[in-house]
C-alpha atoms as a PDB file:
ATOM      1  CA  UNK A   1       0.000   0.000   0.000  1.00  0.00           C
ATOM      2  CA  UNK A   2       1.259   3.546  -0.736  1.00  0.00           C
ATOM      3  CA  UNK A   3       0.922   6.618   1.117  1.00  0.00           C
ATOM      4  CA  UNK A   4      -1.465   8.257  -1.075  1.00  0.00           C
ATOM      5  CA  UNK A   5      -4.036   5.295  -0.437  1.00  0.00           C
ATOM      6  CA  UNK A   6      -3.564   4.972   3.637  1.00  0.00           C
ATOM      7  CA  UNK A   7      -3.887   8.791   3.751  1.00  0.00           C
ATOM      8  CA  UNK A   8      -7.736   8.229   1.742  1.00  0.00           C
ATOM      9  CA  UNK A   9      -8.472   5.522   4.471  1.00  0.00           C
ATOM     10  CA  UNK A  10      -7.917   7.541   7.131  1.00  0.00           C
ATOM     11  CA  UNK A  11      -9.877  10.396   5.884  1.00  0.00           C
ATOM     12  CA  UNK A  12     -12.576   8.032   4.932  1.00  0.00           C
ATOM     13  CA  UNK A  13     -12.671   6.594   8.097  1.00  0.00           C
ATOM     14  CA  UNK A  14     -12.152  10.325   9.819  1.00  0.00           C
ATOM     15  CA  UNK A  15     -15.777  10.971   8.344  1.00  0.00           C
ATOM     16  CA  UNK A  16     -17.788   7.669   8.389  1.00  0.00           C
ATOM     17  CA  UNK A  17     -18.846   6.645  11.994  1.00  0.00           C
ATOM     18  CA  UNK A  18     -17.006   3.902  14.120  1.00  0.00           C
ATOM     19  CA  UNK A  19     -19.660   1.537  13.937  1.00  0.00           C
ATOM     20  CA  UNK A  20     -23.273   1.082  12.849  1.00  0.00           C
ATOM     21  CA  UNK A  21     -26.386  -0.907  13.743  1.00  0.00           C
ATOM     22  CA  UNK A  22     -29.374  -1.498  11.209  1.00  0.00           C
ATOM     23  CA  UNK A  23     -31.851  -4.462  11.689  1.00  0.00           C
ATOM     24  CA  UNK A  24     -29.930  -6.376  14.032  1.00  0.00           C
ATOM     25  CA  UNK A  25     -26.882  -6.225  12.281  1.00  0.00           C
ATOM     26  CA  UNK A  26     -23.789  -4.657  13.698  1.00  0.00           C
ATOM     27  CA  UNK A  27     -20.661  -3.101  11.583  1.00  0.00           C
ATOM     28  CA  UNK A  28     -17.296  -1.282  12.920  1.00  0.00           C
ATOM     29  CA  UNK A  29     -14.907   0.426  11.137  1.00  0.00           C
ATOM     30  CA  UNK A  30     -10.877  -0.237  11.873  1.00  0.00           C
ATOM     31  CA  UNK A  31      -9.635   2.125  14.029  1.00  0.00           C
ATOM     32  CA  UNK A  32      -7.142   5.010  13.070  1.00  0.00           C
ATOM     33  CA  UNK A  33      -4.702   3.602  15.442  1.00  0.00           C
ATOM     34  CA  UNK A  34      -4.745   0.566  14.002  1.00  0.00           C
ATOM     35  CA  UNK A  35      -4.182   1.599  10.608  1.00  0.00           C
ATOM     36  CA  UNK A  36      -1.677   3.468  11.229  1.00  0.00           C
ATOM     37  CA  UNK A  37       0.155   1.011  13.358  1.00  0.00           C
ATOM     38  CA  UNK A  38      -0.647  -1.384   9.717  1.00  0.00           C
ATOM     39  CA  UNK A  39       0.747   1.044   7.590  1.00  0.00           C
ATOM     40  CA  UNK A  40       4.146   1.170   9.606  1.00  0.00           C
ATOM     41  CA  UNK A  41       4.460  -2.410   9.530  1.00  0.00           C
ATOM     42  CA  UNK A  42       4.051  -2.499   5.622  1.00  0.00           C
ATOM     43  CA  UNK A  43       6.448  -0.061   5.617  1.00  0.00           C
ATOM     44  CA  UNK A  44       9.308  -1.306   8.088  1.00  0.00           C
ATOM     45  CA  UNK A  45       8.542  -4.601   5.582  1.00  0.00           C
ATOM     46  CA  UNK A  46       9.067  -2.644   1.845  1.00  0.00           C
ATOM     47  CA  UNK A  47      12.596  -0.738   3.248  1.00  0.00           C
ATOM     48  CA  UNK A  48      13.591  -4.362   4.528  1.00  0.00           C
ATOM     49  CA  UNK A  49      13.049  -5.574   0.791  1.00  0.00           C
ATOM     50  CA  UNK A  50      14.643  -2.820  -0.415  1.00  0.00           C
ATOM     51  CA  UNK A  51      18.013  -3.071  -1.488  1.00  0.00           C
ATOM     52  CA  UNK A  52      20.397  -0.615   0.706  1.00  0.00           C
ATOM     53  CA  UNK A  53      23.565   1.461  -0.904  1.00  0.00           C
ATOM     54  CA  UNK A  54      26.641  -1.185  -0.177  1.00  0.00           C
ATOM     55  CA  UNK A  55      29.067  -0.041   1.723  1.00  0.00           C
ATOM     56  CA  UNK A  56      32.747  -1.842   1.966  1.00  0.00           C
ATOM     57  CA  UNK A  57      35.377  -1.072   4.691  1.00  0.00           C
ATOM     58  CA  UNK A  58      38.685  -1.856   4.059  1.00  0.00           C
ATOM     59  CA  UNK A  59      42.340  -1.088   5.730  1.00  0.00           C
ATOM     60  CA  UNK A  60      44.377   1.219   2.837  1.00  0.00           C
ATOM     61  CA  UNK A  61      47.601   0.965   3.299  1.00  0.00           C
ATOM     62  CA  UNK A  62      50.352   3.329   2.090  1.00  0.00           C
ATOM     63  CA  UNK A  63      52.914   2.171  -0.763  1.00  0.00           C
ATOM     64  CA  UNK A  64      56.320   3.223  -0.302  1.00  0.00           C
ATOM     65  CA  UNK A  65      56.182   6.202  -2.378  1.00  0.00           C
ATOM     66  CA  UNK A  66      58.884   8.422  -2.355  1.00  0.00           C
ATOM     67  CA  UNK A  67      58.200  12.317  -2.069  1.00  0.00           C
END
């Protein structure tokens, strides 16, 4: 999920009611909180995938250069 589409959820959410009872029949929305604690997860999971920029230590060692 990208930003763009957790941003519409939570808005969407931000303006429909927690939960809803018609007939008998009961219906709750996911709470912000949890969303966003989803949308971190997915997150912390996609920079894991990604690739990071290698980086390689190594000992340099002067050659006997002569000034």
């Amino acid at each position: 999920m990208d930003g763009s589409k957790i941003e519409e959820a939570v808005e969407r959410l931000l303006l429909e009611p927690k939960s809803v009872e018609v007939d008998g029949q009961r219906v709750e929305n996911q709470s912000i909180g949890d969303l966003i604690e989803a949308d971190r997860y997915l997150a912390s999971k996609k920079a894991l995938k990604r690739r990071a920029f290698p980086v390689r230590v190594a000992k340099m060692a002067s050659g006997g250069g002569a000034l």
